[in-house]
Protein backbone atom coordinates (compact mmCIF):
# COMPACT_ATOMS: atom_id res chain seq x y z
CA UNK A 1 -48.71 -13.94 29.55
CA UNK A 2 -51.18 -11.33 28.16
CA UNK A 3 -49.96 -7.66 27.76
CA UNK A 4 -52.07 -6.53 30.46
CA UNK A 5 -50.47 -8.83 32.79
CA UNK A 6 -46.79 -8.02 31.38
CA UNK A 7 -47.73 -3.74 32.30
CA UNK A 8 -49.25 -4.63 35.34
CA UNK A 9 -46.14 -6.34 36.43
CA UNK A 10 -43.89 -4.00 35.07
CA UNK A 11 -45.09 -1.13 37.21
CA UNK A 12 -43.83 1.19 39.44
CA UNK A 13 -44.78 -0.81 43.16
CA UNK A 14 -46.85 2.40 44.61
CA UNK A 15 -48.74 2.83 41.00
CA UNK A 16 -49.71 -1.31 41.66
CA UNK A 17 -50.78 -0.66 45.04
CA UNK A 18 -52.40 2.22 43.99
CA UNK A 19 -54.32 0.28 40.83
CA UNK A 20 -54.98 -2.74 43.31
CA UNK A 21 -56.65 0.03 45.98
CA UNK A 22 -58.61 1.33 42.88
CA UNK A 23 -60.15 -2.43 42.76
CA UNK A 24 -60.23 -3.22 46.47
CA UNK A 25 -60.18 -0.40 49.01
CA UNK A 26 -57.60 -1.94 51.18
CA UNK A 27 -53.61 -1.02 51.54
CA UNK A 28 -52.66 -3.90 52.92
CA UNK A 29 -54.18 -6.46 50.82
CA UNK A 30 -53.28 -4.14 47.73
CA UNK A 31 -49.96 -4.65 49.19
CA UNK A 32 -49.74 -8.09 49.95
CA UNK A 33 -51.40 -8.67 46.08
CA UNK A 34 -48.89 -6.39 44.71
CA UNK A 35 -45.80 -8.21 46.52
CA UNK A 36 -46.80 -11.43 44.99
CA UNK A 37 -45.06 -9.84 41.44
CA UNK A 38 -44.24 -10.93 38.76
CA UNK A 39 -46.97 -13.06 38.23
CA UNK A 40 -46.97 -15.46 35.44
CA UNK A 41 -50.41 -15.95 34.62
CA UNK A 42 -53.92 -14.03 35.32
CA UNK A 43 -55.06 -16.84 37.69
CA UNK A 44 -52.16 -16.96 39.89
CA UNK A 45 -52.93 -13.27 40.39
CA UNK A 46 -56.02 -14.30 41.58
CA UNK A 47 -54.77 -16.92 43.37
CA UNK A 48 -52.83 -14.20 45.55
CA UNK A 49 -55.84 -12.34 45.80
CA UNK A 50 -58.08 -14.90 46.83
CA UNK A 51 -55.50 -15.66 49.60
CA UNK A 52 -55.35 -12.07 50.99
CA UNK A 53 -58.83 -11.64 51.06
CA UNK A 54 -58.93 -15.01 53.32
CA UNK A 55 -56.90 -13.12 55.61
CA UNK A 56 -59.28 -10.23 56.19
CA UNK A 57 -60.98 -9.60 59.57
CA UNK A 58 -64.61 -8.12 59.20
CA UNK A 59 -63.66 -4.38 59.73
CA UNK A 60 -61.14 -4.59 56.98
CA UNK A 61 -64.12 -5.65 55.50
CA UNK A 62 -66.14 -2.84 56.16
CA UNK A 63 -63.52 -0.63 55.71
CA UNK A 64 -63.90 -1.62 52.04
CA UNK A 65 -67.32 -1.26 52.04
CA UNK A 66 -67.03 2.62 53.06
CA UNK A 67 -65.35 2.92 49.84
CA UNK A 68 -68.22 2.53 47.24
CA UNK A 69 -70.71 4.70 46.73
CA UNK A 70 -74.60 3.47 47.44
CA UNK A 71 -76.79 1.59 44.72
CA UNK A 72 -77.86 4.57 42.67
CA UNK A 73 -75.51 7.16 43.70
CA UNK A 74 -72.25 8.17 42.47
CA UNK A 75 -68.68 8.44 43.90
CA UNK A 76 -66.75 5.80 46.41
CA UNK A 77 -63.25 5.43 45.83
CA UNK A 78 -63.36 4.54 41.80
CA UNK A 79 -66.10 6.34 40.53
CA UNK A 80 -65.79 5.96 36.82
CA UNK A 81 -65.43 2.13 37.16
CA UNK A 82 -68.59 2.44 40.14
CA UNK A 83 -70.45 4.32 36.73
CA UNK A 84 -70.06 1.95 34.40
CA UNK A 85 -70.69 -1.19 37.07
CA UNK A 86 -73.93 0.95 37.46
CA UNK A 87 -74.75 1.83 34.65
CA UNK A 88 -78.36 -0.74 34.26
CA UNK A 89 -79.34 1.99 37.25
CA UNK A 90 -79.38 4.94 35.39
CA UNK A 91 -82.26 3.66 32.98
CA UNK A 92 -84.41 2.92 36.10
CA UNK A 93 -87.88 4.94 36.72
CA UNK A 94 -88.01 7.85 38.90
CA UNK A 95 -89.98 5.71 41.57
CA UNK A 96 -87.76 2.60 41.57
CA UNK A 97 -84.65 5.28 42.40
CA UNK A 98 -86.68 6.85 45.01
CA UNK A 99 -86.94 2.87 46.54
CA UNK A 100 -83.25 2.79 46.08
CA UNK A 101 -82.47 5.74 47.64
CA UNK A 102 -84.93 4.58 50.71
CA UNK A 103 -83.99 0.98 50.80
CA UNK A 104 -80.74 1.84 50.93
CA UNK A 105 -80.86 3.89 54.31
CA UNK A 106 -83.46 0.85 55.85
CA UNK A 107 -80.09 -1.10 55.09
CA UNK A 108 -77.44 1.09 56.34
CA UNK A 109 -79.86 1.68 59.67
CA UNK A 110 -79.81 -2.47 60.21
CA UNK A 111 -76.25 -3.55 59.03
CA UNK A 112 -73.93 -0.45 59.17
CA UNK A 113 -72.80 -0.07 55.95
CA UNK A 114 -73.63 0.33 52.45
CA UNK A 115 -75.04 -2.22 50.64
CA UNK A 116 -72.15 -4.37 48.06
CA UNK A 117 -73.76 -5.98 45.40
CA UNK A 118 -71.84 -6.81 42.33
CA UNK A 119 -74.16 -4.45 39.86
CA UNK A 120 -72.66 -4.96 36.07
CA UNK A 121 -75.29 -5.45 34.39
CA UNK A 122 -78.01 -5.91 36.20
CA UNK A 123 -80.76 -3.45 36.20
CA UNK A 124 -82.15 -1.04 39.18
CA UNK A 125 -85.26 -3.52 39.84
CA UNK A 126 -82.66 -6.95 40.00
CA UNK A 127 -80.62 -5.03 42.57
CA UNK A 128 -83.74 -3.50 44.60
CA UNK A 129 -85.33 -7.17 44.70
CA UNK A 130 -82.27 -8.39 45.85
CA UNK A 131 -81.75 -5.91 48.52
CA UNK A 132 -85.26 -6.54 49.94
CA UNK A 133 -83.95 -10.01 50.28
CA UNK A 134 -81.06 -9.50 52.02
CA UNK A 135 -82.96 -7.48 54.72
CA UNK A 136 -83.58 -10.68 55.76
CA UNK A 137 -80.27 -11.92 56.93
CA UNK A 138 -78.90 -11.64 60.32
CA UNK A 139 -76.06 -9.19 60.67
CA UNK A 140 -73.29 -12.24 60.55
CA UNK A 141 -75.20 -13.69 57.32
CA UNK A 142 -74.80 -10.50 55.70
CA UNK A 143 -71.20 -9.21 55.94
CA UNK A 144 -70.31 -12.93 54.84
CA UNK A 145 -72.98 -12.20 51.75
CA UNK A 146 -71.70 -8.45 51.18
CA UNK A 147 -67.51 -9.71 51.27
CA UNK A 148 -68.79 -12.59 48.58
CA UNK A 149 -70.45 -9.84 46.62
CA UNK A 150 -67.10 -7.28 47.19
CA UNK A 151 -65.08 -10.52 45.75
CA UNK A 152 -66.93 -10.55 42.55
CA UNK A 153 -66.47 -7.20 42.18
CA UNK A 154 -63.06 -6.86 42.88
CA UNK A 155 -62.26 -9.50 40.84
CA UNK A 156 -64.11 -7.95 37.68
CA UNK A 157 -62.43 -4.96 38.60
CA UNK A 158 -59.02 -6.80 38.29
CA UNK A 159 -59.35 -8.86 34.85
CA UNK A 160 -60.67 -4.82 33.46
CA UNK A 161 -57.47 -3.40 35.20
CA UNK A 162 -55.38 -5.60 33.46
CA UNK A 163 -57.52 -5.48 29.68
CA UNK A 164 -56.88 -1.78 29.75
């Protein structure tokens, strides 16, 4: 069992739920994911995870969503970890913000919510091109694309929880 794994399981239950929330903006699945302690290994934890995400309906979902901040922007609900996820943006032109920043609210207008992409380390034009593309999808196509995207996220949010 790694350190990080050993703290994480040796926490307080609210400070889990509270870490889990930090990675996934949902109290019940940070709950469920939290219940499943002590784990023995890193990929039983995301075993558990995988499970309780299976669970969620699409407003839970969305709910998530809510939580992060928009391509370019900062804030959401962990906004030094949405930083450094988003940190290829920051290097990006003035005018390929300024199509963020618009092809953001086309995306919001059609799907509504923000747009989840799984950012680290990908730069401001990758996540603009792919974007574009997903303006393509029908509205069910999407929120099955955007809770795919919110899963790799979440779970490179986890295996950094636990390295810290």
């Amino acid at each position: 069992m790694s350190d990080g794994l050993a703290r994480f399981n040796a926490l307080p239950n609210q400070e889990v739920e509270d870490r889990l929330y930090e990675c996934f903006a949902d109290r019940s699945w940070a709950a469920q994911v939290a219940s499943g302690r002590p784990y023995p290994d890193v990929d039983h934890l995301l075993d558990v995870a995988e499970v309780a995400w299976s669970e969620l309906k699409p407003g839970d979902w969305l709910r998530a969503f809510a939580a992060h901040p928009r391509i370019g922007e900062r804030g959401g609900h962990a906004p030094a970890t949405s930083e450094r996820e988003q940190s290829g943006v920051r290097q990006a032109s003035g005018r390929t913000l300024a199509a963020l920043t618009s092809e953001n609210r086309k995306y919001e207008q059609r799907f509504g919510h923000v747009f989840i992409i799984a950012a680290r380390g990908r730069s401001a034009a990758e996540l603009l091109h792919a974007l574009r593309r997903r303006m393509n999808n029908d509205p069910v196509t999407e929120l099955e694309e955007a809770a795919a995207e919110q899963r790799k996220i979440t779970r490179m949010r986890l295996l950094e929880m636990l390295d810290r």
